[in-house]
PDB file of N, CA and C in Angstrom:
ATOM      1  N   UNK A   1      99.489  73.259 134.772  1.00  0.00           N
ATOM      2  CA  UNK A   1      98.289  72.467 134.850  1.00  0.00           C
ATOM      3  C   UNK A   1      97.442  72.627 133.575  1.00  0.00           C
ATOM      4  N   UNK A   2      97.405  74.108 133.280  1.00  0.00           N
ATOM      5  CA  UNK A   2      96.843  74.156 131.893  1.00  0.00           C
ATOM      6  C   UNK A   2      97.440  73.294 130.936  1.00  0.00           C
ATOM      7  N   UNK A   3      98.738  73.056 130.452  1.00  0.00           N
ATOM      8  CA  UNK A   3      99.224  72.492 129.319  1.00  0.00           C
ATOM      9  C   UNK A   3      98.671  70.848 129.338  1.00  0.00           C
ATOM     10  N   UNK A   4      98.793  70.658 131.011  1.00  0.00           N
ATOM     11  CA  UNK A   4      98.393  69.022 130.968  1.00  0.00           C
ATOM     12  C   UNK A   4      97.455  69.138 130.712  1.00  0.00           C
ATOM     13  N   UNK A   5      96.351  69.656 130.954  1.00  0.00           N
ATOM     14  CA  UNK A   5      94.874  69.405 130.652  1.00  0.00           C
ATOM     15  C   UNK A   5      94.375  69.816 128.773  1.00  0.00           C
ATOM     16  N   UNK A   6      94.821  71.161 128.555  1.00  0.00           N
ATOM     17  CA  UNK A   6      95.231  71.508 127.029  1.00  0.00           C
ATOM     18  C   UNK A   6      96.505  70.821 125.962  1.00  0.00           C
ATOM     19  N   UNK A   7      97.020  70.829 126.587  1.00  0.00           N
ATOM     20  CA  UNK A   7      98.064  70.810 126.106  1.00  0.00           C
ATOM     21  C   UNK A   7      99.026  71.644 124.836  1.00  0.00           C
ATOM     22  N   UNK A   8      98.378  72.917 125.647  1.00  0.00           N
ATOM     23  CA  UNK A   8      98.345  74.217 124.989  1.00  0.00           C
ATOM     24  C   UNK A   8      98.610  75.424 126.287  1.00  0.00           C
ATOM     25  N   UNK A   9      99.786  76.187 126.316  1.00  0.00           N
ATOM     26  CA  UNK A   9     100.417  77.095 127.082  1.00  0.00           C
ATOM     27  C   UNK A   9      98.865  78.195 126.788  1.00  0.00           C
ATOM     28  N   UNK A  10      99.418  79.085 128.456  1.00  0.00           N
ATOM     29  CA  UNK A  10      97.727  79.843 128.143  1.00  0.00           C
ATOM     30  C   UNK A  10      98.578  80.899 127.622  1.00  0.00           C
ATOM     31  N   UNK A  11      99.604  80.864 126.699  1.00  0.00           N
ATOM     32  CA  UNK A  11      99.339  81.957 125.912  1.00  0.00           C
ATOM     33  C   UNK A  11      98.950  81.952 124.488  1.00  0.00           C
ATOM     34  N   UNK A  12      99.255  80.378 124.232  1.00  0.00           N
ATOM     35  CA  UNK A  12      99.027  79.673 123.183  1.00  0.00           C
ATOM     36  C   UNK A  12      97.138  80.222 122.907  1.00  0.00           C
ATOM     37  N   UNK A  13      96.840  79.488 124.086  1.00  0.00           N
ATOM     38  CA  UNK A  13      95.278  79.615 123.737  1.00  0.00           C
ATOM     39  C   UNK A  13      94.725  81.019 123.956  1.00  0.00           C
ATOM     40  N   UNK A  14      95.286  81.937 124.424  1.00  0.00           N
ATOM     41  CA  UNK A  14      94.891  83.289 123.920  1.00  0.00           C
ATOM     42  C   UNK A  14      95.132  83.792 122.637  1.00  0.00           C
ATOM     43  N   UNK A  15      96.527  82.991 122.385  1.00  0.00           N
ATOM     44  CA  UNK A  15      96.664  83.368 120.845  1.00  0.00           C
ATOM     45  C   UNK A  15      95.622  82.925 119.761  1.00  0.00           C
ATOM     46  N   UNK A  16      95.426  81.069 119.900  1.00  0.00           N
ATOM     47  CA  UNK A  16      93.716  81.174 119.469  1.00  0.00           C
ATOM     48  C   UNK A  16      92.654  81.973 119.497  1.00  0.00           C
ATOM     49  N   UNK A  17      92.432  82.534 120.588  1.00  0.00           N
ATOM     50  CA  UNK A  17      91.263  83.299 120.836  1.00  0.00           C
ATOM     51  C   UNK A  17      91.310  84.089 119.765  1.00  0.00           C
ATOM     52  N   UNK A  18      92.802  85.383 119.952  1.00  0.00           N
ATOM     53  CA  UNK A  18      92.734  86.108 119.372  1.00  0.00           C
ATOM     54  C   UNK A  18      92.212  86.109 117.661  1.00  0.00           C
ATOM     55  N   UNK A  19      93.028  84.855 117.437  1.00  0.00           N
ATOM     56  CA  UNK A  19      92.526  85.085 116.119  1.00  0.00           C
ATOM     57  C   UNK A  19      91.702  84.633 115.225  1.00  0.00           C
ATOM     58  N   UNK A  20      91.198  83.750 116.501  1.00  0.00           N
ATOM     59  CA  UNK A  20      89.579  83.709 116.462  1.00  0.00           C
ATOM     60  C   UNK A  20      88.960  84.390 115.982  1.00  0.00           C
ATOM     61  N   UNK A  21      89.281  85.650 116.996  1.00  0.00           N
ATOM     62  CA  UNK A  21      88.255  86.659 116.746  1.00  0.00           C
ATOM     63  C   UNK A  21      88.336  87.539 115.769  1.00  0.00           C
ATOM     64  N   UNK A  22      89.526  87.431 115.358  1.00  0.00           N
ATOM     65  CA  UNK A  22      90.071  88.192 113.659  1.00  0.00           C
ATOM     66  C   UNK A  22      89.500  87.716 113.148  1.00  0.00           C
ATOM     67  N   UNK A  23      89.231  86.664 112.743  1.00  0.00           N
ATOM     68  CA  UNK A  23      88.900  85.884 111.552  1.00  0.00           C
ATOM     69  C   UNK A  23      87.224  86.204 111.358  1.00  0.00           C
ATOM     70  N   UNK A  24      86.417  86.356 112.693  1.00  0.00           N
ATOM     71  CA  UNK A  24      85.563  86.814 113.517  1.00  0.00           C
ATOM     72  C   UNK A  24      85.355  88.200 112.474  1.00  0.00           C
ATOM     73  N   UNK A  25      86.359  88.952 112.783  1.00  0.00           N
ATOM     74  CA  UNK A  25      86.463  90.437 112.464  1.00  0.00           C
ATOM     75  C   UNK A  25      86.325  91.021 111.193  1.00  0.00           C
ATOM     76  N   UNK A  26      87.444  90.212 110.357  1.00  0.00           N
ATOM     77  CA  UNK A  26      87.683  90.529 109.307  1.00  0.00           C
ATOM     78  C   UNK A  26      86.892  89.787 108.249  1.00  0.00           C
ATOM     79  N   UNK A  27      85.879  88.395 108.253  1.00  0.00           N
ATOM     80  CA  UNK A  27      84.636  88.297 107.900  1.00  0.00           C
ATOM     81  C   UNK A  27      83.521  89.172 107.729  1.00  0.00           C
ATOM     82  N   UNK A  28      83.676  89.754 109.099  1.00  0.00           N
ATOM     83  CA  UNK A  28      81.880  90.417 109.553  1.00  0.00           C
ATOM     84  C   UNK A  28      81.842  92.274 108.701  1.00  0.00           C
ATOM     85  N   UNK A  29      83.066  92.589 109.322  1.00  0.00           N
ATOM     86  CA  UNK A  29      82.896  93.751 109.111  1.00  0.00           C
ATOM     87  C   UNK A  29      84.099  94.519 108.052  1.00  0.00           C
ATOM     88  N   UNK A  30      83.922  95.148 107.120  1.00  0.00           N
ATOM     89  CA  UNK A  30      84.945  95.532 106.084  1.00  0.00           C
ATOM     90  C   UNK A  30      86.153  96.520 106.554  1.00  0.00           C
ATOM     91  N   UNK A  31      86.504  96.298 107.660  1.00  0.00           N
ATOM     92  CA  UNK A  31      87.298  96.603 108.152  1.00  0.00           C
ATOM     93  C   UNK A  31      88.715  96.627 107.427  1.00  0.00           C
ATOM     94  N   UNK A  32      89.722  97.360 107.475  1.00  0.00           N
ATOM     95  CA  UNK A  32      90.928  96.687 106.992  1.00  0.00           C
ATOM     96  C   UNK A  32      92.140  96.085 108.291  1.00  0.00           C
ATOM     97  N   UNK A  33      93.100  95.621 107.679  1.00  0.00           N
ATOM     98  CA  UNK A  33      93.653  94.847 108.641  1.00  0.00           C
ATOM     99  C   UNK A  33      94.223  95.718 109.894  1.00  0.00           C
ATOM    100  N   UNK A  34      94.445  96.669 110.159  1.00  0.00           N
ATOM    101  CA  UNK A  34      94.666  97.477 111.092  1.00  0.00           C
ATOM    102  C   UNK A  34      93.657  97.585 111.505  1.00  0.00           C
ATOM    103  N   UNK A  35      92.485  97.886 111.513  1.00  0.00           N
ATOM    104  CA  UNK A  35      91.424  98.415 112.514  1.00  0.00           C
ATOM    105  C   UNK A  35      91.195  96.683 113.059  1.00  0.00           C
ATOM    106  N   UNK A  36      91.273  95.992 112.523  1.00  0.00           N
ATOM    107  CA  UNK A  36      91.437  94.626 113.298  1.00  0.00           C
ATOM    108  C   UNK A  36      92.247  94.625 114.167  1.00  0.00           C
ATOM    109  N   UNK A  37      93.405  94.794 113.723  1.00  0.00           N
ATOM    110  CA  UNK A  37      94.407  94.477 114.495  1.00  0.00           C
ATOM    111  C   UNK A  37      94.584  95.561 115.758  1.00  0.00           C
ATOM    112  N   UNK A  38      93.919  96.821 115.910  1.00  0.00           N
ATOM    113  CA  UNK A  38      93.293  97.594 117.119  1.00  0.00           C
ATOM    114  C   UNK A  38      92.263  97.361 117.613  1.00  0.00           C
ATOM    115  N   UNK A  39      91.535  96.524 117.359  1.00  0.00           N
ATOM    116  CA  UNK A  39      89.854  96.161 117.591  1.00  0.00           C
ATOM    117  C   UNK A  39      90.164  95.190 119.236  1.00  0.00           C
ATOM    118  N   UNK A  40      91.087  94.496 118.448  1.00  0.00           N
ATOM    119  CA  UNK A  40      92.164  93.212 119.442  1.00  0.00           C
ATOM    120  C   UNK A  40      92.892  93.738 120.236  1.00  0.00           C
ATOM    121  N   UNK A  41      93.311  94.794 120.289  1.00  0.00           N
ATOM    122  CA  UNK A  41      94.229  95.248 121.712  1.00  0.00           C
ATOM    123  C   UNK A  41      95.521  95.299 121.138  1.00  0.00           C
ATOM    124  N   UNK A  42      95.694  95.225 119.654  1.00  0.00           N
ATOM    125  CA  UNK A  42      97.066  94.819 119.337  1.00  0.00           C
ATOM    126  C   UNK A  42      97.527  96.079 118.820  1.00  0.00           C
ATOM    127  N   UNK A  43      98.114  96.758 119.196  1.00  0.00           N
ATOM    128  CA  UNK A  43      98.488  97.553 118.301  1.00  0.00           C
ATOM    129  C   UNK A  43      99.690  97.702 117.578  1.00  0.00           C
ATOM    130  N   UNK A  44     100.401  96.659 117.570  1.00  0.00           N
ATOM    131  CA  UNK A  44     101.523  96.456 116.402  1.00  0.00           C
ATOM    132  C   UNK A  44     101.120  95.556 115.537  1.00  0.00           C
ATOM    133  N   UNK A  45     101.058  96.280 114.262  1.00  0.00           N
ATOM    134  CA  UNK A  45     100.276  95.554 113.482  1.00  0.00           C
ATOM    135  C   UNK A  45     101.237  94.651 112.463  1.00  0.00           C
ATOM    136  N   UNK A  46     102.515  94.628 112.466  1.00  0.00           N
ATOM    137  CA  UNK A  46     103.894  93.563 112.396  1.00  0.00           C
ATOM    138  C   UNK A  46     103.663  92.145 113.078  1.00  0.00           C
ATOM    139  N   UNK A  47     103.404  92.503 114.143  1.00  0.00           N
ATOM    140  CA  UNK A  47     103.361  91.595 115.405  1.00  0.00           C
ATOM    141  C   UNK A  47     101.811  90.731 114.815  1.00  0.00           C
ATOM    142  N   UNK A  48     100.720  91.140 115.183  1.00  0.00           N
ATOM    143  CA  UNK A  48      99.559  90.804 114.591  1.00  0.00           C
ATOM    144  C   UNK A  48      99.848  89.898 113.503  1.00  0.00           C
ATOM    145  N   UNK A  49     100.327  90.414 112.116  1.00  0.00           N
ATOM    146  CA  UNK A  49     100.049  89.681 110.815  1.00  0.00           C
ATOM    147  C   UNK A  49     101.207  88.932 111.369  1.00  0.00           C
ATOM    148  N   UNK A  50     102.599  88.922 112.315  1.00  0.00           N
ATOM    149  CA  UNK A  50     102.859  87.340 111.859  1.00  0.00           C
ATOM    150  C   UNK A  50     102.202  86.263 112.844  1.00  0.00           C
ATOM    151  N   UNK A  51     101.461  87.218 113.687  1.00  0.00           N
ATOM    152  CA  UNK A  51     100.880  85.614 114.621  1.00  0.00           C
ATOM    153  C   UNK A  51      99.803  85.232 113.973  1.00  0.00           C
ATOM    154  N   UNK A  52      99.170  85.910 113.267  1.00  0.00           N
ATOM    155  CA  UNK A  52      97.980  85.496 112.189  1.00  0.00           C
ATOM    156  C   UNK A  52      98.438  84.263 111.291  1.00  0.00           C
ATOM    157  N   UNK A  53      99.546  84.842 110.410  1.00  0.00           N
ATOM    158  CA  UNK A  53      99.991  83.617 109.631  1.00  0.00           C
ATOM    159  C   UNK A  53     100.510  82.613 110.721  1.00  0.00           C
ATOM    160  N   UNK A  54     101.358  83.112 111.192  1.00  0.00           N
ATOM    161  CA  UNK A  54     101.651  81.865 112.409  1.00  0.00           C
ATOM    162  C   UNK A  54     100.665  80.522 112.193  1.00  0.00           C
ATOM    163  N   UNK A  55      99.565  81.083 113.421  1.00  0.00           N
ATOM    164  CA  UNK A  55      98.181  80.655 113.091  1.00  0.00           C
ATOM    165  C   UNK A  55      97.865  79.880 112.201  1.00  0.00           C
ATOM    166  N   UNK A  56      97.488  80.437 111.147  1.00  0.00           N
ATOM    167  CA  UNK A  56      96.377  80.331 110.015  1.00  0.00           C
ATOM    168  C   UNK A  56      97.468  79.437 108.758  1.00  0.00           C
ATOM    169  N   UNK A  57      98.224  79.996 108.751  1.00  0.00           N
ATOM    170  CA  UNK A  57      99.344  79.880 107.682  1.00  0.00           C
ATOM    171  C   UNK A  57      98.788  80.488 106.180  1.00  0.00           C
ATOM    172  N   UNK A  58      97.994  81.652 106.558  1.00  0.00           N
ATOM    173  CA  UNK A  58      97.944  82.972 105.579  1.00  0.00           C
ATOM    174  C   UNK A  58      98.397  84.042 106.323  1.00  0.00           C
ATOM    175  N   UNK A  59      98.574  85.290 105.558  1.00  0.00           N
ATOM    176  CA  UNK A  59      98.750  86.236 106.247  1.00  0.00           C
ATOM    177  C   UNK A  59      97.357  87.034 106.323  1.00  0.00           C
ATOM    178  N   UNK A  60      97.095  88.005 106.827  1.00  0.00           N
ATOM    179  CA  UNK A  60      95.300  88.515 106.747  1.00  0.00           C
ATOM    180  C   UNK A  60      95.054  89.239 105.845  1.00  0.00           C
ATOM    181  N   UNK A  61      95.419  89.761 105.208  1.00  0.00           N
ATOM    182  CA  UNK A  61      95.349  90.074 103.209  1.00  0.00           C
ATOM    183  C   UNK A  61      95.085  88.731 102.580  1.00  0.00           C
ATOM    184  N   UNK A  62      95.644  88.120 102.806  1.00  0.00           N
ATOM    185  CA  UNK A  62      95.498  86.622 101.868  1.00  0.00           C
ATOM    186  C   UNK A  62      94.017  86.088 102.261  1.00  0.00           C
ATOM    187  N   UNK A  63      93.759  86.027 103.749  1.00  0.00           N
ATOM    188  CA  UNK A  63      92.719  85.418 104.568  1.00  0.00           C
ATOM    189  C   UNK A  63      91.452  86.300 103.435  1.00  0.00           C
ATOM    190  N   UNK A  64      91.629  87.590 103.769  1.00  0.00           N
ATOM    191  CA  UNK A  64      90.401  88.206 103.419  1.00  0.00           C
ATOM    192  C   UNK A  64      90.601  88.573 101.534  1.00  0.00           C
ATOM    193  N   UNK A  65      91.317  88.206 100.967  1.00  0.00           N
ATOM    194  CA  UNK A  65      91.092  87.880  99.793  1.00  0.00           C
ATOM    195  C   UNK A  65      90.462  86.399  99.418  1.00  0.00           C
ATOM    196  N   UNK A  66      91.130  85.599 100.462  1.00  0.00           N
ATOM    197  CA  UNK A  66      90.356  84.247 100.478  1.00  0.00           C
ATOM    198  C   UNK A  66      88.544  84.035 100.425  1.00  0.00           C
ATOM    199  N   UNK A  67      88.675  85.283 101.325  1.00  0.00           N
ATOM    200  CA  UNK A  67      87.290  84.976 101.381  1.00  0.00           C
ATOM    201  C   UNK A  67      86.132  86.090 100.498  1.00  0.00           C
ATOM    202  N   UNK A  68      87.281  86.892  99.767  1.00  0.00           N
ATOM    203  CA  UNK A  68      86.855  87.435  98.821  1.00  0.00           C
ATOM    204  C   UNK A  68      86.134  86.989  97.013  1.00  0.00           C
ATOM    205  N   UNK A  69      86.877  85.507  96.666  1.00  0.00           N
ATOM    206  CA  UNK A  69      87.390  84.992  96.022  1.00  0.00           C
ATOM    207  C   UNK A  69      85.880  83.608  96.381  1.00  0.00           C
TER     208      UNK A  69
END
């Protein structure tokens, strides 16, 4: 029912959330990409950077040089 109405699996849209809130994360606070990626519940931080790029289509070094830059 979710997908018909989203048209987005609810894991899909947790996966948004999540990296939402990275992006969230790794903006606000000078964190490096691991304490993000534990901040989130994630603690494989392999797993993390590729659903990030997934995502984003950076990886989160790139993201936060992006926004270094």
């Amino acid at each position: 029912m979710l997908k018909q109405e989203t048209g987005k699996t609810a894991i899909g849209l947790i996966h948004m959330f999540l990296i939402s809130e990275a992006k969230n994360l790794i903006r606000s606070l000078q964190n490096n990409i691991a304490d993000t990626s534990y901040a989130l519940g994630l603690d494989n931080l392999p797993y993390f950077s590729r659903l990030f790029k997934k995502e984003t289509g950076l990886s989160p070094n790139q993201f936060k040089k992006q926004l270094l830059n």
